[in-house]
N, C-alpha and C. Protein backbone atom coordinates (compact mmCIF):
# COMPACT_ATOMS: atom_id res chain seq x y z
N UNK A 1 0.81 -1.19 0.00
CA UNK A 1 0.00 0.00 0.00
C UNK A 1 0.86 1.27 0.00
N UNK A 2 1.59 1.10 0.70
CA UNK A 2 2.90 2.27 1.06
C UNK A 2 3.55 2.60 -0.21
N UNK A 3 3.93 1.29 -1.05
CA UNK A 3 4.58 1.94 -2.32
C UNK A 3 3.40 2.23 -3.06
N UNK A 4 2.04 1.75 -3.15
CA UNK A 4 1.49 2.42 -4.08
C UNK A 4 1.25 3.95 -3.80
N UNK A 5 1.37 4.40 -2.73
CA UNK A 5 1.02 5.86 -2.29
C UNK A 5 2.24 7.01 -2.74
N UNK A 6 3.74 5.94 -2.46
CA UNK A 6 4.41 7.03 -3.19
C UNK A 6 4.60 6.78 -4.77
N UNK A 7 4.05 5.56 -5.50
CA UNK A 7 4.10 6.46 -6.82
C UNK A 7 3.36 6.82 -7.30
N UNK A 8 2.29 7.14 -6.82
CA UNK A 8 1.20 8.22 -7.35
C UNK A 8 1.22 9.68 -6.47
N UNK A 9 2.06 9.52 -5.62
CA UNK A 9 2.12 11.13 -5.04
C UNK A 9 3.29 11.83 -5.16
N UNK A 10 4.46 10.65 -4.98
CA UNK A 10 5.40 11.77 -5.48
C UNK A 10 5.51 12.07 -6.65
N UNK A 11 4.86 11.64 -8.10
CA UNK A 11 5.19 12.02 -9.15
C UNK A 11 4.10 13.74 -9.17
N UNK A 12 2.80 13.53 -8.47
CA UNK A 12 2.10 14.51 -8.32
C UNK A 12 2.63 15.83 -7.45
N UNK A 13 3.76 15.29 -6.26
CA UNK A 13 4.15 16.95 -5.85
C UNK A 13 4.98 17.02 -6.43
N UNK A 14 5.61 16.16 -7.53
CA UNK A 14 6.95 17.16 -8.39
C UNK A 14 5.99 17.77 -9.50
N UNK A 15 5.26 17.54 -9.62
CA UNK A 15 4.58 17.97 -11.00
C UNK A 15 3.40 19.36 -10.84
N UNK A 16 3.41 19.60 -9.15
CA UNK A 16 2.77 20.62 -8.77
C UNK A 16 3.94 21.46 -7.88
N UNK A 17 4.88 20.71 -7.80
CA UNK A 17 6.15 21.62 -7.51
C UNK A 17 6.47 22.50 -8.60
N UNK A 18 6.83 21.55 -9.95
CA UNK A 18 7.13 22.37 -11.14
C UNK A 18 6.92 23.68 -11.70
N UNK A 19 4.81 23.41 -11.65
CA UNK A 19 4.47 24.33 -12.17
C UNK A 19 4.06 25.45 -10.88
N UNK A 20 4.65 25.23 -9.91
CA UNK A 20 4.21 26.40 -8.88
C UNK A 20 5.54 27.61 -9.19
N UNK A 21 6.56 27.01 -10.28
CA UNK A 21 7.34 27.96 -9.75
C UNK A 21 7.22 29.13 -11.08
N UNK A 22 7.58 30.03 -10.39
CA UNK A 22 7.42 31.65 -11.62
C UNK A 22 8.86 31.84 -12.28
N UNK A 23 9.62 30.88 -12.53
CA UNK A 23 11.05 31.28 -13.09
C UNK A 23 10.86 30.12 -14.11
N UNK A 24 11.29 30.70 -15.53
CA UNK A 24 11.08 29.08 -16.62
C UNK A 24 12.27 29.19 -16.96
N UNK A 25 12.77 27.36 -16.17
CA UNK A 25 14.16 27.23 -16.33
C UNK A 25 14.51 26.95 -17.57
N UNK A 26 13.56 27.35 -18.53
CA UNK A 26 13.96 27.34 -20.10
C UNK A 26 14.21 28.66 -20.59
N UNK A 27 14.23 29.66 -20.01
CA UNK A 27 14.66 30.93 -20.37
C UNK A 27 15.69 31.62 -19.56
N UNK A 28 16.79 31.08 -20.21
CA UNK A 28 18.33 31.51 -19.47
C UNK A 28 18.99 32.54 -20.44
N UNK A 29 19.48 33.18 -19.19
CA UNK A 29 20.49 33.74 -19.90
C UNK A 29 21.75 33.22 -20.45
N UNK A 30 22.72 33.61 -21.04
CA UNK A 30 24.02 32.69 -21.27
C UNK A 30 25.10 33.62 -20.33
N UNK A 31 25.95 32.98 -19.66
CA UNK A 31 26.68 33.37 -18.45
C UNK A 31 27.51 34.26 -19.19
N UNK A 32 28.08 33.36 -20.50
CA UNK A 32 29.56 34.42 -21.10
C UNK A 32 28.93 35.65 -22.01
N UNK A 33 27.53 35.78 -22.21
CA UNK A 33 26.90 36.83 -23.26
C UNK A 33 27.26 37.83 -22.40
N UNK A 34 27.08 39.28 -22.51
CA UNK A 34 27.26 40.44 -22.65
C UNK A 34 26.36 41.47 -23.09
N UNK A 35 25.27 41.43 -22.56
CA UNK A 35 24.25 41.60 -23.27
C UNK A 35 24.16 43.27 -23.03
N UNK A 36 23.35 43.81 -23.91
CA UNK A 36 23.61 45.65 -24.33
C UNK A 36 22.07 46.24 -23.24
N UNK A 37 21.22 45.29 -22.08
CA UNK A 37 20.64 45.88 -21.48
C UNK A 37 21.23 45.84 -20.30
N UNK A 38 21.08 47.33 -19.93
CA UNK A 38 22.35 47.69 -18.84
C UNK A 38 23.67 47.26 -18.81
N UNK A 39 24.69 47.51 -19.61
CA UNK A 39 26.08 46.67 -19.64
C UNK A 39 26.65 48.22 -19.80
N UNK A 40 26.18 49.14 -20.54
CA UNK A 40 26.91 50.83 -20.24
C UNK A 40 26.71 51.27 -19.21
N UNK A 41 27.22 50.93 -17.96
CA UNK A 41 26.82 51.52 -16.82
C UNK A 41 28.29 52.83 -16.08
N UNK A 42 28.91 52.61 -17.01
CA UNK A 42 30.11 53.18 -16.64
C UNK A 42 31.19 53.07 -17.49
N UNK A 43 31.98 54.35 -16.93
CA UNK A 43 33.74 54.76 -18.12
C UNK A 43 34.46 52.93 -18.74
N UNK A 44 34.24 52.06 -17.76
CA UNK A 44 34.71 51.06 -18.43
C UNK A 44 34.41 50.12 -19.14
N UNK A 45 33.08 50.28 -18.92
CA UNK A 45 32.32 49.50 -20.22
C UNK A 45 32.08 50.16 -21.28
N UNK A 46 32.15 51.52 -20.92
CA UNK A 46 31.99 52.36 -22.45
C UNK A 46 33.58 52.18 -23.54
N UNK A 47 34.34 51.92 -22.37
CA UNK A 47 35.61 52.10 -23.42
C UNK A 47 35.74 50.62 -23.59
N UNK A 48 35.44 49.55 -22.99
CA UNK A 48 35.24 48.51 -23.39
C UNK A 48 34.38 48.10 -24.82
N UNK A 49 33.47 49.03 -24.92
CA UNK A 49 32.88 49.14 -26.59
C UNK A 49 33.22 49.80 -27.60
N UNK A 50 34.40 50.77 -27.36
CA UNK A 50 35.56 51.44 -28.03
C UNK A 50 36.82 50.56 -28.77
N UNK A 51 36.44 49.62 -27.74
CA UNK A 51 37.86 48.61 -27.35
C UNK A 51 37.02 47.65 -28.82
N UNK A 52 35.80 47.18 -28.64
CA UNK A 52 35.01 46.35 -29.78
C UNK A 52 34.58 47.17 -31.31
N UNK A 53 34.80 48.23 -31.49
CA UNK A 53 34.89 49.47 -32.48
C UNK A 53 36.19 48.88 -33.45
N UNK A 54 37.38 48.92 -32.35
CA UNK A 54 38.41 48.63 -32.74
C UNK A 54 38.87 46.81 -33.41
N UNK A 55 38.18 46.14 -32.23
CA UNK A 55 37.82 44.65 -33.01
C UNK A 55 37.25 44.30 -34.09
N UNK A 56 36.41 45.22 -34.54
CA UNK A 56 35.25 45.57 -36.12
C UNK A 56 36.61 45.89 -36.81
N UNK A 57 36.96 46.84 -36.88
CA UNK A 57 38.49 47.36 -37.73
C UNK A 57 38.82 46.54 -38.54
N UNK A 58 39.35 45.54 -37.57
CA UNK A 58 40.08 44.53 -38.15
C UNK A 58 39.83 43.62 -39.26
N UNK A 59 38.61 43.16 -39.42
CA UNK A 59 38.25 42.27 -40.19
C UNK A 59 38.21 43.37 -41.37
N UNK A 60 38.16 44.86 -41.54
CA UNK A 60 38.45 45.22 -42.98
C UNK A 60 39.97 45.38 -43.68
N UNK A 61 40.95 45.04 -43.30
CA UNK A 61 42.18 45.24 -44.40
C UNK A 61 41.72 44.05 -45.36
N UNK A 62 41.37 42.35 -44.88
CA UNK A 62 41.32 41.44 -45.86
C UNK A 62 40.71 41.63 -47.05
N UNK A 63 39.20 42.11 -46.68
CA UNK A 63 38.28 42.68 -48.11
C UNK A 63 38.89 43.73 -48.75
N UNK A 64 39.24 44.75 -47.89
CA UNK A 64 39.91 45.36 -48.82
C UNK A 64 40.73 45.63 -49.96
N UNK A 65 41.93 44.49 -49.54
CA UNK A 65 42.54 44.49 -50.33
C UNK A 65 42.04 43.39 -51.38
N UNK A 66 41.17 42.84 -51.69
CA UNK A 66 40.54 41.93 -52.38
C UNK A 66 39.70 43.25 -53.09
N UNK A 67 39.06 44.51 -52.85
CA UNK A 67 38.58 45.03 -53.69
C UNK A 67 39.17 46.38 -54.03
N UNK A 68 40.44 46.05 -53.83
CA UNK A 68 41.37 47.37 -54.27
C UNK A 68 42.45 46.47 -55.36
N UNK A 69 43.47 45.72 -54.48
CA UNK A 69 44.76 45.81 -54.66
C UNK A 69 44.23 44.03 -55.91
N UNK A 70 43.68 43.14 -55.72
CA UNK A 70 43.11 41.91 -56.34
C UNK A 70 42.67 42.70 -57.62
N UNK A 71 42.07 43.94 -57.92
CA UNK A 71 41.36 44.53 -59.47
C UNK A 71 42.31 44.70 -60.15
N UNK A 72 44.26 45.00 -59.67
CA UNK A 72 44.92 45.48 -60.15
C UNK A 72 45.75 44.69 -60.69
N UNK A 73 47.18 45.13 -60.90
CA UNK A 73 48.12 44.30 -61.31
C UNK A 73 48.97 44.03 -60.38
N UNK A 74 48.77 44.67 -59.45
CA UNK A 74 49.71 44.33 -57.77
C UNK A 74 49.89 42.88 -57.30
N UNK A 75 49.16 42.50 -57.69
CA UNK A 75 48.91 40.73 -56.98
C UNK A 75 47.89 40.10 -58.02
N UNK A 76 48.13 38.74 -57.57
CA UNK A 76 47.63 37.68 -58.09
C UNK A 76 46.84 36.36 -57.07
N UNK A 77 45.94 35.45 -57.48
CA UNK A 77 45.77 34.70 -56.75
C UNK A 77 46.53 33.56 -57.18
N UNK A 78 46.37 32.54 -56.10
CA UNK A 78 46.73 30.93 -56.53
C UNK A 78 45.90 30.47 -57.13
N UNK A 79 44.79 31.04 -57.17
CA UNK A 79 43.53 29.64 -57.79
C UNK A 79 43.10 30.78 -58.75
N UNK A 80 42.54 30.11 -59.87
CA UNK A 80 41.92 30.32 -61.09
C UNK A 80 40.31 30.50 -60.82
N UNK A 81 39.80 29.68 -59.35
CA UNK A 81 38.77 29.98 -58.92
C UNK A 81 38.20 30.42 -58.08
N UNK A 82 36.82 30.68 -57.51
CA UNK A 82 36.35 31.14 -56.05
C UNK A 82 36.34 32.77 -56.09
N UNK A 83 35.95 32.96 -55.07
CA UNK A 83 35.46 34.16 -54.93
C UNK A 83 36.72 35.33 -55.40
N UNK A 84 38.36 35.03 -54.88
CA UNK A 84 39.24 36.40 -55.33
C UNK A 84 39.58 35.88 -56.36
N UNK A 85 39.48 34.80 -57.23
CA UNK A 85 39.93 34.91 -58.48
C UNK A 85 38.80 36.34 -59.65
N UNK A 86 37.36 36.08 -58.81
CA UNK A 86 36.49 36.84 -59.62
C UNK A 86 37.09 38.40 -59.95
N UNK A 87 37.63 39.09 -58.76
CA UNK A 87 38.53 40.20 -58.62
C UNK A 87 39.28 40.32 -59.85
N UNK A 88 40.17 39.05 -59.89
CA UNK A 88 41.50 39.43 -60.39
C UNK A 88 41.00 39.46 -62.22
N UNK A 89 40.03 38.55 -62.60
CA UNK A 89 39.30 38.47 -63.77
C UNK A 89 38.60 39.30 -64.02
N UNK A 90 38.37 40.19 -63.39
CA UNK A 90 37.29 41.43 -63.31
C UNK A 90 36.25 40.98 -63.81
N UNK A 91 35.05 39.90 -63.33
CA UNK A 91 34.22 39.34 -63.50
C UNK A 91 33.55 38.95 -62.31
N UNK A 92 33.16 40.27 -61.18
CA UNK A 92 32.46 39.71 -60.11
C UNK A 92 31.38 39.35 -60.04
N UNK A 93 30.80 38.27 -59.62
CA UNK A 93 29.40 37.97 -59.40
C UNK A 93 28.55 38.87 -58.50
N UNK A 94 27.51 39.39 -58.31
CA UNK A 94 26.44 40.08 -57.04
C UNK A 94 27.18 39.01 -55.75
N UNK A 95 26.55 38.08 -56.02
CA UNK A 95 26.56 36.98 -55.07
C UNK A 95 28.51 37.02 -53.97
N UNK A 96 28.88 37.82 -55.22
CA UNK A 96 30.63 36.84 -54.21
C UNK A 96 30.29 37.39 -52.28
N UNK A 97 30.95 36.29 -51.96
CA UNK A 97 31.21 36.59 -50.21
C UNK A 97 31.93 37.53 -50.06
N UNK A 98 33.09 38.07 -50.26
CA UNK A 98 34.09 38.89 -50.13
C UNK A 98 33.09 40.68 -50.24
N UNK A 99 32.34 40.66 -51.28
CA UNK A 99 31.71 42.10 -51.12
C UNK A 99 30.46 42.06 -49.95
N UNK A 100 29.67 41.27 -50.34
CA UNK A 100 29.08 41.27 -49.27
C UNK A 100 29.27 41.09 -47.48
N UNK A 101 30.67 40.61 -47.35
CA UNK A 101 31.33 40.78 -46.28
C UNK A 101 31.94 41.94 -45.76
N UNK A 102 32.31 42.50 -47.00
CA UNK A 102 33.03 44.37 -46.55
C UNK A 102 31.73 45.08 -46.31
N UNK A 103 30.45 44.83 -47.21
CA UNK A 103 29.50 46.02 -47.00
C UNK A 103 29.19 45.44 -44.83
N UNK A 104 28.94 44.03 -44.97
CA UNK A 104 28.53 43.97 -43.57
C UNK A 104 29.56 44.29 -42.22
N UNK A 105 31.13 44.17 -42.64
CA UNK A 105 31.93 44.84 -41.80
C UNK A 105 31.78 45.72 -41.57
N UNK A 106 31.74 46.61 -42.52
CA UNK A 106 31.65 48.66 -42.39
C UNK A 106 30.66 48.62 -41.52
N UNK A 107 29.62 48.16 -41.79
CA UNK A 107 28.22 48.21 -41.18
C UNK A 107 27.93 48.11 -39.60
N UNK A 108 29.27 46.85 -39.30
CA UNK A 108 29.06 46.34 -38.53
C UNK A 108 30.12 47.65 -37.57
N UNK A 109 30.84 47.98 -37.65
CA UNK A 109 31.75 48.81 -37.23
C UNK A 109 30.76 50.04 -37.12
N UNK A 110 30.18 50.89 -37.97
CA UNK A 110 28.73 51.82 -37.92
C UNK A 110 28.27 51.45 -36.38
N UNK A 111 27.91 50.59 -36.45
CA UNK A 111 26.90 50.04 -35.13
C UNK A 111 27.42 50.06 -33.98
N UNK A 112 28.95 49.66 -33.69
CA UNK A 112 29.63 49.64 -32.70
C UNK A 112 29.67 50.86 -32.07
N UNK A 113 30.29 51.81 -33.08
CA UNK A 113 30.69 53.35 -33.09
C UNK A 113 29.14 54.00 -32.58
N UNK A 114 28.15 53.61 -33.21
CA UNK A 114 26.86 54.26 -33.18
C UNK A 114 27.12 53.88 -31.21
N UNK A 115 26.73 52.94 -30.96
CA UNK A 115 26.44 52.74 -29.52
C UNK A 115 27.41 53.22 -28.66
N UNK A 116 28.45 53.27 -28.47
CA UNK A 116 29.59 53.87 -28.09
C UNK A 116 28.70 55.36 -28.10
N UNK A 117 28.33 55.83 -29.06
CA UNK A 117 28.24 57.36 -29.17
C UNK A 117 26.65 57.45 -28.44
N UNK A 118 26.23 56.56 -27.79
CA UNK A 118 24.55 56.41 -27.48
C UNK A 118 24.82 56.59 -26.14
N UNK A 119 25.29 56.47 -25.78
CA UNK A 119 25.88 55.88 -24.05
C UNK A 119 26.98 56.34 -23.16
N UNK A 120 27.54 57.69 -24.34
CA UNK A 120 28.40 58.71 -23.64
C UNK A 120 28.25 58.88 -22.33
N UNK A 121 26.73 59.35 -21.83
CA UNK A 121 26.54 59.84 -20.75
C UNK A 121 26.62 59.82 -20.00
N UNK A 122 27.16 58.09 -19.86
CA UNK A 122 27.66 57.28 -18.18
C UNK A 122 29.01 57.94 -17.76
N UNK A 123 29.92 58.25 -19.38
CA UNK A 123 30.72 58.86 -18.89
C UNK A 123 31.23 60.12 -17.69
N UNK A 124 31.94 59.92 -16.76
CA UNK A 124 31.88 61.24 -15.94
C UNK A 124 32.95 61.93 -16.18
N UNK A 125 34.28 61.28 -16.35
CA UNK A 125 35.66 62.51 -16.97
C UNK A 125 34.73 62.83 -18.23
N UNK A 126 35.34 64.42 -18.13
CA UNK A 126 34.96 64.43 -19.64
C UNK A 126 35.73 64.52 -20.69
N UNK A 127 37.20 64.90 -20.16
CA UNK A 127 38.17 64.10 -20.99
C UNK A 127 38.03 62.67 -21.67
N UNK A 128 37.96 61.70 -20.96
CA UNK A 128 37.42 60.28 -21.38
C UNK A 128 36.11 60.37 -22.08
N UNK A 129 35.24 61.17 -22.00
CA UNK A 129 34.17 61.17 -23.21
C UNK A 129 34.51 62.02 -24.21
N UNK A 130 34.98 62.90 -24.13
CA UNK A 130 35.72 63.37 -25.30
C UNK A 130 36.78 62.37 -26.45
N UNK A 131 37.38 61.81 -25.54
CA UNK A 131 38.48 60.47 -26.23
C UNK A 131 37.61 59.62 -27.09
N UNK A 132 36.69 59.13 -26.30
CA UNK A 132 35.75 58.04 -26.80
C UNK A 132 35.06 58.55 -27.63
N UNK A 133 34.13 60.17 -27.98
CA UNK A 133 33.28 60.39 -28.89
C UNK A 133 34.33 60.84 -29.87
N UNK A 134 35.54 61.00 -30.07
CA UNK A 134 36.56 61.02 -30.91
C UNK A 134 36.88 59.88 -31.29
N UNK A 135 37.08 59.13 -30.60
CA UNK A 135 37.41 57.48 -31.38
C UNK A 135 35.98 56.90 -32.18
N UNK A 136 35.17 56.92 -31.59
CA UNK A 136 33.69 56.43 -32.17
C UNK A 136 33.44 57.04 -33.66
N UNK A 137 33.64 58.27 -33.57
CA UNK A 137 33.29 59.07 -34.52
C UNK A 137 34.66 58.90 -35.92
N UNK A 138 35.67 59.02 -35.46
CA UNK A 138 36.44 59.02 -36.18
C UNK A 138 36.27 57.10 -37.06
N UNK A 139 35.91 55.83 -36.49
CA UNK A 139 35.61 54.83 -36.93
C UNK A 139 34.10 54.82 -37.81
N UNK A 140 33.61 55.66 -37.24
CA UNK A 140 32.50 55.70 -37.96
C UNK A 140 32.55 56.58 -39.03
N UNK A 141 33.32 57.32 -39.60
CA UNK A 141 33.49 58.00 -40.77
C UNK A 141 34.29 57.10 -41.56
N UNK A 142 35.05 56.51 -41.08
CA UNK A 142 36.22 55.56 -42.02
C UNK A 142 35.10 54.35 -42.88
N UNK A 143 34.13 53.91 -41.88
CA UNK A 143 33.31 53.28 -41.77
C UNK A 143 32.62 53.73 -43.16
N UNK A 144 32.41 54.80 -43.59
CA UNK A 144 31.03 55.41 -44.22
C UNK A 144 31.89 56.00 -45.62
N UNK A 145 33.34 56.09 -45.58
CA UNK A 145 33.91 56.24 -46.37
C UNK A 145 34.35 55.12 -47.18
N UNK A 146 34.98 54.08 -46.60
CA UNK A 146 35.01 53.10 -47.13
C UNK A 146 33.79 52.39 -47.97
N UNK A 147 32.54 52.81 -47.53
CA UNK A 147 31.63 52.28 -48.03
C UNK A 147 31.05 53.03 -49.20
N UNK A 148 31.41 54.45 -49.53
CA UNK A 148 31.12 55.33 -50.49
C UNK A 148 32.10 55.31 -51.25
N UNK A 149 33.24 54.78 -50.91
CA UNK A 149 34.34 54.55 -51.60
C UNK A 149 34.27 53.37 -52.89
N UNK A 150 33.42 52.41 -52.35
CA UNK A 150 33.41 51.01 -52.91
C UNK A 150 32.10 50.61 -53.43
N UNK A 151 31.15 51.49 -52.64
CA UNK A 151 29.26 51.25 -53.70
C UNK A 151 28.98 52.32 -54.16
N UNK A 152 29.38 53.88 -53.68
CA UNK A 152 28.60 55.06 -54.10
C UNK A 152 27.44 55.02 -53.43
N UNK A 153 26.70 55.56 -53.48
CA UNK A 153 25.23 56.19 -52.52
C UNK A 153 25.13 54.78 -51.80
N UNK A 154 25.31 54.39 -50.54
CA UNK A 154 24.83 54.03 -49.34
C UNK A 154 24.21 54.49 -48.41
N UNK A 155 23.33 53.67 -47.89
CA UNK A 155 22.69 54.01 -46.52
C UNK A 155 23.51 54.53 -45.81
N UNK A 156 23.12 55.75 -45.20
CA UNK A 156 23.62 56.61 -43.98
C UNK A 156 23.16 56.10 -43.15
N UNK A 157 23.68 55.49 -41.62
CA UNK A 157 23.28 55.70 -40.65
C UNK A 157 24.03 56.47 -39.38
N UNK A 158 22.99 56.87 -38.58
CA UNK A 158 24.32 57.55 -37.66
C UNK A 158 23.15 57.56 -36.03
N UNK A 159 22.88 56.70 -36.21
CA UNK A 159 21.81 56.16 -35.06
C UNK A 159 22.03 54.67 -34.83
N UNK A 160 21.89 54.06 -33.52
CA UNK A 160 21.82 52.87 -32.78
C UNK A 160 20.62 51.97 -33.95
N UNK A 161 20.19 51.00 -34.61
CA UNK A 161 19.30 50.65 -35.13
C UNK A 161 18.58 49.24 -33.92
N UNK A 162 18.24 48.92 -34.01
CA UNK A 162 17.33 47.88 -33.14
C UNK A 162 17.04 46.44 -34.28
N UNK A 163 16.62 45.54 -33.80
CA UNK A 163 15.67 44.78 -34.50
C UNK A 163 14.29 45.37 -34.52
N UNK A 164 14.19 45.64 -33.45
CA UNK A 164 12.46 46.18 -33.45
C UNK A 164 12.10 47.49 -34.52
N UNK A 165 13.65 48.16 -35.27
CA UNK A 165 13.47 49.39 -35.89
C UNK A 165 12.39 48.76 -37.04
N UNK A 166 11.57 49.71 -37.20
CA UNK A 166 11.10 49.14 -38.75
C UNK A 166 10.87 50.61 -39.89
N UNK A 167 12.18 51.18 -39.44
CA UNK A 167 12.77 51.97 -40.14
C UNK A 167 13.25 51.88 -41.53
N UNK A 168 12.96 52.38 -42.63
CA UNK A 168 13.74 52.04 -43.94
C UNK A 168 14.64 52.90 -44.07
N UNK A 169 16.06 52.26 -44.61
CA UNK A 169 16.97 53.06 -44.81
C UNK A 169 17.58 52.79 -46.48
N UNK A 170 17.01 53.57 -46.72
CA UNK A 170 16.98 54.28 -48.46
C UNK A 170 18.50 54.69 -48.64
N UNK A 171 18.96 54.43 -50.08
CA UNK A 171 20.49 54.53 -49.90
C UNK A 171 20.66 56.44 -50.28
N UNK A 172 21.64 57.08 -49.59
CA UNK A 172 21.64 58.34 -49.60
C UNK A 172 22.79 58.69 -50.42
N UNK A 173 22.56 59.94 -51.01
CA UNK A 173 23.71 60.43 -51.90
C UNK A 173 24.99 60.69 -51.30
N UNK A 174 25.94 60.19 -52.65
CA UNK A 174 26.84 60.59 -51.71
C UNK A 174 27.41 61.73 -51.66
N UNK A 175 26.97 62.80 -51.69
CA UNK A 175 26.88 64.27 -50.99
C UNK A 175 26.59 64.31 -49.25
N UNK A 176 25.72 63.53 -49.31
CA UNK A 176 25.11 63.65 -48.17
C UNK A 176 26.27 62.89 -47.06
N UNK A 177 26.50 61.46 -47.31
CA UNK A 177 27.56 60.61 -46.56
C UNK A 177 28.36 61.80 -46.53
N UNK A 178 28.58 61.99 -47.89
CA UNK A 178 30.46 62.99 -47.24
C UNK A 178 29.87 64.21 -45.74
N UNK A 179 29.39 64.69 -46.06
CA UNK A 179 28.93 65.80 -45.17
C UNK A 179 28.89 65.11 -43.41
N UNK A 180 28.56 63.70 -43.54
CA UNK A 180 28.38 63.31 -42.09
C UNK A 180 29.79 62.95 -42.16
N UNK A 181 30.46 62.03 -43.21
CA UNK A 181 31.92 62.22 -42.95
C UNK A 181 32.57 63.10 -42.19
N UNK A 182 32.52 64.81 -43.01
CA UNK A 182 33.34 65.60 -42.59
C UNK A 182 32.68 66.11 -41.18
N UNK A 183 31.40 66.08 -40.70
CA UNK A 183 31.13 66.55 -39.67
C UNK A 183 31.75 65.27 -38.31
N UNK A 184 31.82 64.30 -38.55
CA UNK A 184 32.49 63.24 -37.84
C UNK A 184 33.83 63.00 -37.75
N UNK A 185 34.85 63.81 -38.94
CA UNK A 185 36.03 63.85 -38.64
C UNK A 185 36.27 65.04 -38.26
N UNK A 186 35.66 66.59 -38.08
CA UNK A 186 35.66 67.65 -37.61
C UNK A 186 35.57 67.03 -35.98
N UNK A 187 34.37 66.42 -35.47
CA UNK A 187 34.20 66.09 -34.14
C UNK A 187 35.27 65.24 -33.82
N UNK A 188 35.73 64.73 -34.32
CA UNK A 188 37.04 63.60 -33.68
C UNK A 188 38.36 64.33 -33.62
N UNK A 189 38.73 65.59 -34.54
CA UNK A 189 39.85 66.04 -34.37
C UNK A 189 39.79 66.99 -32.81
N UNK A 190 38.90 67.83 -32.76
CA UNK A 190 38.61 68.63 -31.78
C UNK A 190 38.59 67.78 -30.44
């Protein structure tokens, strides 16, 4: 009798244990994420996203030189095929990875710089926000140059974008880019 009582009851208080509780252990956070609600709370996380401005950087010399120095007579590839042979043949596809990777680097560097420049305010030296809206700004023009450099009229942005934006961003002349250019390398020299 005794065992029939506990397996029909203890399976019933774990199963009214379960659902008594208000936390769903299926919606975790991830320990090593970094997540952008509340993480600017201060000078060192802001320059810590200065510090990731600068990590964006990097991934543009490779494309680059795949859509500069690969069109020319400077270099050559090993292979006859794949995406930098298209360069060197001057026969690029829409499709190659290599362009569509520079437009999403720049982009991605835009975004960094953008938030960096969203979140100044935690700053309290204002030397150190001065540094930082000089570094932000100055990546984010390189950012917008490189990209007018290599498509002509691109999307301007110079705002934080969201997923939730359902903003269209129409590609802008490039009159217009240069002008946020020069107003972004005016703010970074000063």
């Amino acid at each position: 009798m005794k065992l029939k009582v506990y397996t029909y009851a203890l399976p019933l208080v774990a199963v009214l244990g379960l659902a008594s509780c208000s936390v769903d252990p299926l919606d975790l956070q991830p320990l090593s994420d970094i997540g952008g609600n509340g993480f600017y709370a201060n000078s060192d996380e802001v320059e810590s996203g200065v510090i990731a401005i600068y990590d964006g950087l990097q991934q543009l010399p490779l494309r680059e030189f795949a859509l500069t120095e690969m069109r020319s007579d400077n270099t050559r590839t090993k292979s006859s095929e794949g995406d930098w042979a298209q360069f060197q043949d001057y026969n690029v596809a829409p499709t190659n990875v290599v362009i569509g990777s520079y437009w999403a680097d720049n982009y991605n560097v835009i975004f960094r710089a953008n938030v960096v420049l969203a979140n100044l305010d935690v700053v309290e030296d204002a030397n150190a926000a001065a540094q930082f809206e000089g570094e932000a700004k100055f990546a984010r023009a390189l950012a917008h140059f490189n990209l007018v450099r290599a498509y002509g009229d691109v999307p301007m942005v110079d705002r934080v974008i969201i997923q939730s934006d359902t903003d269209y961003f129409d590609r802008d002349p490039v009159a217009t880019v240069m002008s946020l250019i020069e107003a972004d390398l005016t703010d970074a020299a000063s």
